[in-house]
PDB file of N, CA and C in Angstrom:
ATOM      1  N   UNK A   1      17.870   2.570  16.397  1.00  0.00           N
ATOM      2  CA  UNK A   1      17.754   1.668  15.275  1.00  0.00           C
ATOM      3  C   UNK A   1      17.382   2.464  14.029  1.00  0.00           C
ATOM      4  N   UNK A   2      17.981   2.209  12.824  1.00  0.00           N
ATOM      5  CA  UNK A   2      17.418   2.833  11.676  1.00  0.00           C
ATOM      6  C   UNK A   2      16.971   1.975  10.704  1.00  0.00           C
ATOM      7  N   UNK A   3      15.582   3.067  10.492  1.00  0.00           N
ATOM      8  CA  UNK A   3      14.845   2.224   9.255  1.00  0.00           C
ATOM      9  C   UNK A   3      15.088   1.976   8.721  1.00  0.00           C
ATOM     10  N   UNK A   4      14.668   0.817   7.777  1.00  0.00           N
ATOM     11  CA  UNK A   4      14.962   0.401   6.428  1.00  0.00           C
ATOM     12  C   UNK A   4      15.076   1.018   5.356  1.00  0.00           C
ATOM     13  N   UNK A   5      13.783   2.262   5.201  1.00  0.00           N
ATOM     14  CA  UNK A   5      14.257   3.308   4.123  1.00  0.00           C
ATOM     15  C   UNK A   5      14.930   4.757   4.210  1.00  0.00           C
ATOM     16  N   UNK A   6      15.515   4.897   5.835  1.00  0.00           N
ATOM     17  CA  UNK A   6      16.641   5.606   6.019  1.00  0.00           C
ATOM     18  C   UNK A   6      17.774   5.261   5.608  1.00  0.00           C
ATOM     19  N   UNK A   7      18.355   3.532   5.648  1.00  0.00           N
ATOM     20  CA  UNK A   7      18.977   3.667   5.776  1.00  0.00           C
ATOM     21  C   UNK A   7      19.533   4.072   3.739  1.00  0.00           C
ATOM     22  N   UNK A   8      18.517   4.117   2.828  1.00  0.00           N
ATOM     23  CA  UNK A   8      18.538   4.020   1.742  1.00  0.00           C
ATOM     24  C   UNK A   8      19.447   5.848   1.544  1.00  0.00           C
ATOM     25  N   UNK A   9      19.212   7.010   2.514  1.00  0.00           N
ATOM     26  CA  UNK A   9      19.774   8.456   2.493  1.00  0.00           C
ATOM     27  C   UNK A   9      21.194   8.142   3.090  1.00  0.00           C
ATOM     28  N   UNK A  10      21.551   8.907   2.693  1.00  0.00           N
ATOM     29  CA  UNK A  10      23.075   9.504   2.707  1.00  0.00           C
ATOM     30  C   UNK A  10      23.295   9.508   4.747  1.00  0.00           C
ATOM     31  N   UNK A  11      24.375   9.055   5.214  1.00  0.00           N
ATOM     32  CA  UNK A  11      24.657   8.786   6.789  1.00  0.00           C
ATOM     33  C   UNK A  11      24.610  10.080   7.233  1.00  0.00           C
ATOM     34  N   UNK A  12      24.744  11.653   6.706  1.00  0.00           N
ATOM     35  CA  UNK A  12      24.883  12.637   7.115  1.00  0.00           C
ATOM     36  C   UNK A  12      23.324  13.363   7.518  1.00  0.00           C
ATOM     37  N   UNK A  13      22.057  12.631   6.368  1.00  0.00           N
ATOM     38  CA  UNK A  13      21.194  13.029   6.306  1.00  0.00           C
ATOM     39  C   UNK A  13      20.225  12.477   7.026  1.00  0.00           C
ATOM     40  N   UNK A  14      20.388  10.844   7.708  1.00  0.00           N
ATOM     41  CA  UNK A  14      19.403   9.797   8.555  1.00  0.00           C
ATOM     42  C   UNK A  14      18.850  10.333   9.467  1.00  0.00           C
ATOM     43  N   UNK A  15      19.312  11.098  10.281  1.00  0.00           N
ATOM     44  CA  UNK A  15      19.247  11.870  11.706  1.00  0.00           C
ATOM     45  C   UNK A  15      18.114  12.939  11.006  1.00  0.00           C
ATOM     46  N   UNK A  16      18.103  13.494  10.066  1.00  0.00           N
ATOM     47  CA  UNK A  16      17.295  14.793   9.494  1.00  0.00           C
ATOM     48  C   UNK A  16      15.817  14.189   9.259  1.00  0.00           C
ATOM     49  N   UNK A  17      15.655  13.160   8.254  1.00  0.00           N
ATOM     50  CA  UNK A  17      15.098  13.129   7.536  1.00  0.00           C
ATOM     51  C   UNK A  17      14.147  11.181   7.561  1.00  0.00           C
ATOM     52  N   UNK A  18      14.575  10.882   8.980  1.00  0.00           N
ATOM     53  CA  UNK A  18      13.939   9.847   9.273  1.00  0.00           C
ATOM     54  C   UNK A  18      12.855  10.104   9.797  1.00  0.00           C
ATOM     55  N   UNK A  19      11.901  10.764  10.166  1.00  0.00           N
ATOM     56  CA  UNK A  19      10.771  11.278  10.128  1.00  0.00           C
ATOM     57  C   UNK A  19       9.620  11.417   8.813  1.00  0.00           C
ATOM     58  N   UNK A  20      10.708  12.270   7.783  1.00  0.00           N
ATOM     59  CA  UNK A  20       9.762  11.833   6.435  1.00  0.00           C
ATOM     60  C   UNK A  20       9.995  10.896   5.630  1.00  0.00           C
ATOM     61  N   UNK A  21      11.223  10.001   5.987  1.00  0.00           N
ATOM     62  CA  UNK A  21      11.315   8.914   5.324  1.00  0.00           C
ATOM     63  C   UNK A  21      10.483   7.848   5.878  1.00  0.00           C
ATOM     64  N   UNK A  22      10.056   8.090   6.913  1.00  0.00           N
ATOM     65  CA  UNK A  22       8.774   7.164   7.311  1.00  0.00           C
ATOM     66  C   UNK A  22       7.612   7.371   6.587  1.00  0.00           C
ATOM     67  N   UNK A  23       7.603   8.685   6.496  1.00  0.00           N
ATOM     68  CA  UNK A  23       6.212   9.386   6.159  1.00  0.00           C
ATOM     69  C   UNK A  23       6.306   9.058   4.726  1.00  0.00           C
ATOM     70  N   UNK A  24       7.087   9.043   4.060  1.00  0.00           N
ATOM     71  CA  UNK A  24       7.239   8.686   2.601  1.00  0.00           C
ATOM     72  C   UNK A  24       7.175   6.877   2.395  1.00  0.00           C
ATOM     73  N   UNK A  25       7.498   5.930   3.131  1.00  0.00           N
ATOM     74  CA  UNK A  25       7.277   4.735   3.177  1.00  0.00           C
ATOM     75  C   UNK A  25       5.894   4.354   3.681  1.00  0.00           C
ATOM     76  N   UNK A  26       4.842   5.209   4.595  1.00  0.00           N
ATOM     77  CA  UNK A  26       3.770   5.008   4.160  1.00  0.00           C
ATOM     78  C   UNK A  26       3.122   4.945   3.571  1.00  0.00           C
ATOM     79  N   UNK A  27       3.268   6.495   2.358  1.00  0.00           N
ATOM     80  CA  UNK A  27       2.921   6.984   1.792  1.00  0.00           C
ATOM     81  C   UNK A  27       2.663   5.762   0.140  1.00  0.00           C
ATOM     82  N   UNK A  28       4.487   5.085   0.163  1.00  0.00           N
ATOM     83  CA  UNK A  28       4.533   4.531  -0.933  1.00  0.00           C
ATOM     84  C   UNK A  28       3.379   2.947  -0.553  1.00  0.00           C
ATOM     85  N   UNK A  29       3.093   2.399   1.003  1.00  0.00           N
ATOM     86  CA  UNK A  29       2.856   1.348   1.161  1.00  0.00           C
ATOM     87  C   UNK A  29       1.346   1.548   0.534  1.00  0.00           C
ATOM     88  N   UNK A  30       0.803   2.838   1.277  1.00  0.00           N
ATOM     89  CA  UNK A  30      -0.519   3.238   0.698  1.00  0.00           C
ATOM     90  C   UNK A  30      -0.937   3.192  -0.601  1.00  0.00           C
ATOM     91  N   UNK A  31       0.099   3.495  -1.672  1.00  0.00           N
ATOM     92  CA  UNK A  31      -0.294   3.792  -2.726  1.00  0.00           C
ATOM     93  C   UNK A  31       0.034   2.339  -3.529  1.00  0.00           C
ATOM     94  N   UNK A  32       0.274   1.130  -3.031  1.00  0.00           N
ATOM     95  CA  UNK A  32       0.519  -0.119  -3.255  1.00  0.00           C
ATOM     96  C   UNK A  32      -0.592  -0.621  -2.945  1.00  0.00           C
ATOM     97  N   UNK A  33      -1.471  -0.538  -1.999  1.00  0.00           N
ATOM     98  CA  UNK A  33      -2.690  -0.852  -1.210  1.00  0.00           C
ATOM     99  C   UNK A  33      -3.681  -0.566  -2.483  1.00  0.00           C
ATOM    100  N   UNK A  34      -3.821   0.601  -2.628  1.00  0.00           N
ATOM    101  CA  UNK A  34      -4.425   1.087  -3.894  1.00  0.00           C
ATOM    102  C   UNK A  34      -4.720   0.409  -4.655  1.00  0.00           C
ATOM    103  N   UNK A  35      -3.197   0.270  -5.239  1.00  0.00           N
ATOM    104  CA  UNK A  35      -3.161  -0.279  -6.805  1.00  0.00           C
ATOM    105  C   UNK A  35      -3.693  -1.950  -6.503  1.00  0.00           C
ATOM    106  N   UNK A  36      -3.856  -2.303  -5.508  1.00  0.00           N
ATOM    107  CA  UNK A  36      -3.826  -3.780  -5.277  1.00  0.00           C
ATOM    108  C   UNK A  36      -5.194  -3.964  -5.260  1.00  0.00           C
ATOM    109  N   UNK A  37      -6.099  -2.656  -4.666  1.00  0.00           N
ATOM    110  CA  UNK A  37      -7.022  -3.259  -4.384  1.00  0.00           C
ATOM    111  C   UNK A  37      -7.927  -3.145  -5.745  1.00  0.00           C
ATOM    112  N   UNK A  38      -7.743  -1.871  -7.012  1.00  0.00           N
ATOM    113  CA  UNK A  38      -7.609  -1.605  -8.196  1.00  0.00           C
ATOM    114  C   UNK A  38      -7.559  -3.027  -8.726  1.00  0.00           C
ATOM    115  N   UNK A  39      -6.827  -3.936  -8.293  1.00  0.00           N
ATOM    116  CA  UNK A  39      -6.491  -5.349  -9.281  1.00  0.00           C
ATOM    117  C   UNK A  39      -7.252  -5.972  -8.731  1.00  0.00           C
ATOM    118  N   UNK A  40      -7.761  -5.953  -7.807  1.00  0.00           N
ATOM    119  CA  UNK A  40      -8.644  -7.735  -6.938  1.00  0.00           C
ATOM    120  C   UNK A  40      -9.907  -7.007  -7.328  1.00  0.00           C
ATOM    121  N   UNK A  41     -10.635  -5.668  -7.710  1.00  0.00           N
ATOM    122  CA  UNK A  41     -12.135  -5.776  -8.099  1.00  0.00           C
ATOM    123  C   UNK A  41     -12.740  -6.525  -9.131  1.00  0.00           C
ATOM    124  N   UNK A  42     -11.787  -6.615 -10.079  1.00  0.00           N
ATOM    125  CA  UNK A  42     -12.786  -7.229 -11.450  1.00  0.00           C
ATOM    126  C   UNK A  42     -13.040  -8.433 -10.731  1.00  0.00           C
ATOM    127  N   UNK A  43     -12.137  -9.269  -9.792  1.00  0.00           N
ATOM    128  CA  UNK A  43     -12.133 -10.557  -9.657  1.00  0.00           C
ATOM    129  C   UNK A  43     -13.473 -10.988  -8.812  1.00  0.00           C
ATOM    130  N   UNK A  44     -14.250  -9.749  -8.333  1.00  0.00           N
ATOM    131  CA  UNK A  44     -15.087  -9.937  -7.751  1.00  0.00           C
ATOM    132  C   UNK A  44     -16.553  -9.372  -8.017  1.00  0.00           C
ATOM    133  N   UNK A  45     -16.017  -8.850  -9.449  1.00  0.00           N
ATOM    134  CA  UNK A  45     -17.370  -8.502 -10.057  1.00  0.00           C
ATOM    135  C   UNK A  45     -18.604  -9.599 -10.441  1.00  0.00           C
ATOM    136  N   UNK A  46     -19.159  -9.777 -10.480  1.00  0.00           N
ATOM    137  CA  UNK A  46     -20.148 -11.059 -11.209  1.00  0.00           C
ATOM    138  C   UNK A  46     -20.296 -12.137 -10.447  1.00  0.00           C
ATOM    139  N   UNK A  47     -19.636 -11.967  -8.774  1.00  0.00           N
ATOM    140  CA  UNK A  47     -19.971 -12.913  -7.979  1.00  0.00           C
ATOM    141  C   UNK A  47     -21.880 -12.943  -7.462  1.00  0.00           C
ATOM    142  N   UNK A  48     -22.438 -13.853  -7.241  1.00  0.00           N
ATOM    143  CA  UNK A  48     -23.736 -13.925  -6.654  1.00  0.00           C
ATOM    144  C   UNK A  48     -24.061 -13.914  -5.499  1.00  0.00           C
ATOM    145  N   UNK A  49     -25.165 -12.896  -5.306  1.00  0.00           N
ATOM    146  CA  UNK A  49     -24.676 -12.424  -3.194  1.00  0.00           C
ATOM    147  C   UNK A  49     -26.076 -13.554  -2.768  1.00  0.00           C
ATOM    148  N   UNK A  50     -26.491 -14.343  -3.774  1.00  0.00           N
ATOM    149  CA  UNK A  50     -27.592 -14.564  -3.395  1.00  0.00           C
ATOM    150  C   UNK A  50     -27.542 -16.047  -2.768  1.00  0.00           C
ATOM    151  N   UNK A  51     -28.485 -16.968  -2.284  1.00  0.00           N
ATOM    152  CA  UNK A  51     -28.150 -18.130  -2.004  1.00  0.00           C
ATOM    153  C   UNK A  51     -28.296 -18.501  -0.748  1.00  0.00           C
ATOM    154  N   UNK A  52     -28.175 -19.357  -0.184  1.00  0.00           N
ATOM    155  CA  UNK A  52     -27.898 -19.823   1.369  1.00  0.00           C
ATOM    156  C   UNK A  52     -26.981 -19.140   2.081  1.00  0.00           C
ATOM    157  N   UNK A  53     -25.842 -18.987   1.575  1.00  0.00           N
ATOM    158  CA  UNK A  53     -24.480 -18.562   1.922  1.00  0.00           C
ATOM    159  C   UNK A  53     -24.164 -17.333   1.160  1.00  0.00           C
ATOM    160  N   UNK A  54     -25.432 -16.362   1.024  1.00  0.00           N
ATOM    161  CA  UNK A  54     -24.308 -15.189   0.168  1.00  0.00           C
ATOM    162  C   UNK A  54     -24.967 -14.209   1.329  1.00  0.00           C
ATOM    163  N   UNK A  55     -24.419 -13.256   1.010  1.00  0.00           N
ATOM    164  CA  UNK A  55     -25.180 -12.296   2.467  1.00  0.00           C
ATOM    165  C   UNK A  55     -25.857 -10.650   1.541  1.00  0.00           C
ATOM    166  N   UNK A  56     -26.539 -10.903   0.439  1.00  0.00           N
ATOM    167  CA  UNK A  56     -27.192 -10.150   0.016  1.00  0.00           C
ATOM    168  C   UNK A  56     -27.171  -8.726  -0.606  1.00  0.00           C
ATOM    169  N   UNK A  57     -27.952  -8.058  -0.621  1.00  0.00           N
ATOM    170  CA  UNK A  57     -27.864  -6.236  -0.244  1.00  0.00           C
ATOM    171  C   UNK A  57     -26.080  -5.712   0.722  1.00  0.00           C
ATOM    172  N   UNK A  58     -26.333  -6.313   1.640  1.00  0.00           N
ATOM    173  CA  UNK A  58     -25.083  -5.943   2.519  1.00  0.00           C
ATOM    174  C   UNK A  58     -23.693  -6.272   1.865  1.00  0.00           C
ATOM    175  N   UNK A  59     -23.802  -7.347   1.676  1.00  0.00           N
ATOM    176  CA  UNK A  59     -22.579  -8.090   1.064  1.00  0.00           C
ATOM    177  C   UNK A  59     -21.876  -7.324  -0.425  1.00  0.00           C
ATOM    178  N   UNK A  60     -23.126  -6.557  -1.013  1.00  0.00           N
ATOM    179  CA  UNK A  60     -22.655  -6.312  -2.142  1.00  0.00           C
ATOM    180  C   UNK A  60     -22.121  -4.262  -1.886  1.00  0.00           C
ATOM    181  N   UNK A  61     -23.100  -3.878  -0.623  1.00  0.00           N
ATOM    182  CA  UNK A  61     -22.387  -3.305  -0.524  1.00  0.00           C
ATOM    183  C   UNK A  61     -21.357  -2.907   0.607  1.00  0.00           C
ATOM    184  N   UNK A  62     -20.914  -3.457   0.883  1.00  0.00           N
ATOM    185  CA  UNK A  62     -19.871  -3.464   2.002  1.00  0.00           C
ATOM    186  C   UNK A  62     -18.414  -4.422   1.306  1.00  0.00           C
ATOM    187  N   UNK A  63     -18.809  -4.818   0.216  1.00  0.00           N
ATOM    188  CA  UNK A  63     -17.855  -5.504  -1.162  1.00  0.00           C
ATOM    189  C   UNK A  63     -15.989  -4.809  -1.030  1.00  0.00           C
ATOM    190  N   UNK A  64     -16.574  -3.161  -1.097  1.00  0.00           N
ATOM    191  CA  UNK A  64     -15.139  -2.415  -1.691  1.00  0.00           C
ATOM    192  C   UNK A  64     -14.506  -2.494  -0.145  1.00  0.00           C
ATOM    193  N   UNK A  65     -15.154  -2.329   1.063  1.00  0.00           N
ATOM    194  CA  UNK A  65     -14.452  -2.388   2.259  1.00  0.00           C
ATOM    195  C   UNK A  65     -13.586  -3.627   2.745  1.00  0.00           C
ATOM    196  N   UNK A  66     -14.177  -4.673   2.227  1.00  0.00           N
ATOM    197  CA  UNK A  66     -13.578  -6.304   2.242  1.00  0.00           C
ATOM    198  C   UNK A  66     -12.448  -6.015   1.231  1.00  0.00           C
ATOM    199  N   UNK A  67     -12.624  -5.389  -0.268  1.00  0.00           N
ATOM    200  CA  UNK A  67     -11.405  -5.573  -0.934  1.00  0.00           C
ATOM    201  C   UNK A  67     -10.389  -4.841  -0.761  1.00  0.00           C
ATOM    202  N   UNK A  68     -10.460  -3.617   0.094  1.00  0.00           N
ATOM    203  CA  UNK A  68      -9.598  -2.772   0.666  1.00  0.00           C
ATOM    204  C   UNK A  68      -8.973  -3.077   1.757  1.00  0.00           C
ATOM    205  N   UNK A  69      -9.553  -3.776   2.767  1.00  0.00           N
ATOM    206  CA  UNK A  69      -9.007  -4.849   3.530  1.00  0.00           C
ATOM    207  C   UNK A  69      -8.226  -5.947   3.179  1.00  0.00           C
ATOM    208  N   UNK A  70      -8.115  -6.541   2.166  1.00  0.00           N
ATOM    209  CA  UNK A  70      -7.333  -7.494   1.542  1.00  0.00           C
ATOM    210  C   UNK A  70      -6.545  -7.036   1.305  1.00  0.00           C
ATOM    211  N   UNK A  71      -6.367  -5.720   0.371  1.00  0.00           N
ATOM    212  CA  UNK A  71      -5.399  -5.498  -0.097  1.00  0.00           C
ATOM    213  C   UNK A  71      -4.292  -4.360   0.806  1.00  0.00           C
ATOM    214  N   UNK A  72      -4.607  -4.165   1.586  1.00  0.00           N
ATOM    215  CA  UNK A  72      -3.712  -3.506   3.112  1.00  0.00           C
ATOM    216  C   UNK A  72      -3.336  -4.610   3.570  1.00  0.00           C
ATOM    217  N   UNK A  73      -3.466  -5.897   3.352  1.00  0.00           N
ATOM    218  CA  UNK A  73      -3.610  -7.125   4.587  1.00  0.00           C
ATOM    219  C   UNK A  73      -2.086  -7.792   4.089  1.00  0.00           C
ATOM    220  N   UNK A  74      -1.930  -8.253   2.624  1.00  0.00           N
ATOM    221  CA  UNK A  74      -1.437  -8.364   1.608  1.00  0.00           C
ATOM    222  C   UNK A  74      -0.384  -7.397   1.539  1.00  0.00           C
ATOM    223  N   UNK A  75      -0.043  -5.936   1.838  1.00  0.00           N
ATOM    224  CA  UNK A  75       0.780  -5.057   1.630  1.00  0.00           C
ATOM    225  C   UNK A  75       1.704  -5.328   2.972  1.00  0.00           C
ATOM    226  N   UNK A  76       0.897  -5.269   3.845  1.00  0.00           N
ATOM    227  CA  UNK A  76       1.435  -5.845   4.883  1.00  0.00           C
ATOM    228  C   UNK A  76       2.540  -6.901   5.451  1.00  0.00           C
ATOM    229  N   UNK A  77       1.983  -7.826   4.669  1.00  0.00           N
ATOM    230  CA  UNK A  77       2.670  -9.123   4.498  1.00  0.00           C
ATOM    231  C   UNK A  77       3.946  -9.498   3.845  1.00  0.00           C
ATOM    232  N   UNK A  78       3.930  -8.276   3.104  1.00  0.00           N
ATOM    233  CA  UNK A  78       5.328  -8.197   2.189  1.00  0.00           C
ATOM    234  C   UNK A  78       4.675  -7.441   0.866  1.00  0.00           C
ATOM    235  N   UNK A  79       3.746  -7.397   0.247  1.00  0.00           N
ATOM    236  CA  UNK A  79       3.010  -7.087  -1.084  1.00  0.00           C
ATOM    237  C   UNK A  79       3.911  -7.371  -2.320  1.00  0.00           C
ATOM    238  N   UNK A  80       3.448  -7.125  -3.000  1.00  0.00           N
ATOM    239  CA  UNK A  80       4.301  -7.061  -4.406  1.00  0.00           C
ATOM    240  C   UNK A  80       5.814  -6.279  -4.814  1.00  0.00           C
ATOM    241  N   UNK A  81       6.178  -6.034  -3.823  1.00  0.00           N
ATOM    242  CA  UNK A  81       6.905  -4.632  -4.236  1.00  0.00           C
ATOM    243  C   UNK A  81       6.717  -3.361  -4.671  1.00  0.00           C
ATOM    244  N   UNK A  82       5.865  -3.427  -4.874  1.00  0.00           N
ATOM    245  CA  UNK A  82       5.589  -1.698  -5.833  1.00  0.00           C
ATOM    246  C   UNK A  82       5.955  -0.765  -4.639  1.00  0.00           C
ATOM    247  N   UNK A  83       5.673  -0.955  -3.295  1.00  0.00           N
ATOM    248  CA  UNK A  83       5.949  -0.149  -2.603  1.00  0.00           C
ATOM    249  C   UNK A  83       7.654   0.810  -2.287  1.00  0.00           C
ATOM    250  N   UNK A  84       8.181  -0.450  -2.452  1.00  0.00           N
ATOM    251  CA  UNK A  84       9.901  -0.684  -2.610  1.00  0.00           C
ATOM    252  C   UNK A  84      10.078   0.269  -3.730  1.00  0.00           C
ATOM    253  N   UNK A  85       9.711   0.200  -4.948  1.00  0.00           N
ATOM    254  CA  UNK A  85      10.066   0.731  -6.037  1.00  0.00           C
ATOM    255  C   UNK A  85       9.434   2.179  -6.056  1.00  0.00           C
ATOM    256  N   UNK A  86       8.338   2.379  -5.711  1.00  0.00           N
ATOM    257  CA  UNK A  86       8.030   3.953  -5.408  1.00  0.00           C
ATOM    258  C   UNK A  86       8.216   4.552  -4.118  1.00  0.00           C
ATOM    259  N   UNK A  87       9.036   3.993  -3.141  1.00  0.00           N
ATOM    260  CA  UNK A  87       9.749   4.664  -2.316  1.00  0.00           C
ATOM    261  C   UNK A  87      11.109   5.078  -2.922  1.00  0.00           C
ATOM    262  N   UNK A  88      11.881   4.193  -3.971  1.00  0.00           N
ATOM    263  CA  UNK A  88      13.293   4.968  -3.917  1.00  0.00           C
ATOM    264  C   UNK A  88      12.971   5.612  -4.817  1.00  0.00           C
ATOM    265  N   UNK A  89      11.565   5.544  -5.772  1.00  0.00           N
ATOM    266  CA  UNK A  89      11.257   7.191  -6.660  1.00  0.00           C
ATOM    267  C   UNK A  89      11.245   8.307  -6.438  1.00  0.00           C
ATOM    268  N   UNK A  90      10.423   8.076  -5.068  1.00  0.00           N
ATOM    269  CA  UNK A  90      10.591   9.132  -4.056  1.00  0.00           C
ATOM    270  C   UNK A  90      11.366   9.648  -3.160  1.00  0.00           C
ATOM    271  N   UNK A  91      12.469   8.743  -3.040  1.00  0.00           N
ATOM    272  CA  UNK A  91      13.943   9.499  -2.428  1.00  0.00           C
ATOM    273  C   UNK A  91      14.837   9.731  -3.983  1.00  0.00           C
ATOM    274  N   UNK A  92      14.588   9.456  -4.785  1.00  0.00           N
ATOM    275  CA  UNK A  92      15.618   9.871  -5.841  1.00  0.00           C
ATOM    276  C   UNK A  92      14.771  11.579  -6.396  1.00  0.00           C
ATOM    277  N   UNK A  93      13.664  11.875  -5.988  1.00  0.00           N
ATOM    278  CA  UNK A  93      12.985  12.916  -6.339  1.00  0.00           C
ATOM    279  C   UNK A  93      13.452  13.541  -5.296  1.00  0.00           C
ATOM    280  N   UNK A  94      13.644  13.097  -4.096  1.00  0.00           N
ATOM    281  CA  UNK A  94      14.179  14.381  -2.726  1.00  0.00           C
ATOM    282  C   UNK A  94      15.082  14.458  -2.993  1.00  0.00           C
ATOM    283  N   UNK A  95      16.666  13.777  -3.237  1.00  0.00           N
ATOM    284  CA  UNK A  95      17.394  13.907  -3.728  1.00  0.00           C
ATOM    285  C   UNK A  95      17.239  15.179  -4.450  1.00  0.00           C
ATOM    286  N   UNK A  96      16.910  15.017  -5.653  1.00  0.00           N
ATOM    287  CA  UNK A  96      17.112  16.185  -6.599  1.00  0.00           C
ATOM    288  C   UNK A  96      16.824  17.718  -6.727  1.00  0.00           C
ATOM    289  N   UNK A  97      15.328  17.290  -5.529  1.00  0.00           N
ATOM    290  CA  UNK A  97      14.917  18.531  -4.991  1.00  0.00           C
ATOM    291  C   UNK A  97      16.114  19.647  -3.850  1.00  0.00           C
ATOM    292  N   UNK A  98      16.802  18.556  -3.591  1.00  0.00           N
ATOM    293  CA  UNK A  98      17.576  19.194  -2.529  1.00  0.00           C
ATOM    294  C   UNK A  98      19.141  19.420  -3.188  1.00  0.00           C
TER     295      UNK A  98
END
């Protein structure tokens, strides 16, 4: 079966280079994860850990691990695209390199 972003290389090259075209579709999913989780902090700045229901000291810091979790969870799911779009950046850069 060939990947989805193999099948984006040339039919001569799939067999070569489906190994780092995986490695490069992680690479781009990762760096989508990032940027995602980059966007969901402000949204959680100025929340109150305090209360019946807030979970304190812990909560505030164990904060970036919950929003890094969301935003892998979310990439997962389909994400925004960005991943899509800096994967064929990155095969139009192998391309050229080669």
């Amino acid at each position: 079966m060939i990947s989805p972003a193999s099948s984006l290389l040339p039919a001569d090259a799939r067999g070569r280079r489906d190994q780092s075209a995986d490695q490069m579709r992680k690479t781009a999913e990762d760096f989508e994860a990032s940027f995602l989780s980059q966007m969901l902090k402000p949204m959680f700045e100025g929340l109150q850990t305090d209360g019946p229901f807030g979970g304190g000291e812990g909560e505030t810091t164990w904060r970036s691990f919950l929003i890094d979790a969301m935003a892998k969870q979310a990439v997962k799911a389909g994400g925004i695209g960005l991943a899509d779009t800096v994967m064929t950046e990155m095969l139009k850069m192998q391309e050229q390199a080669g």
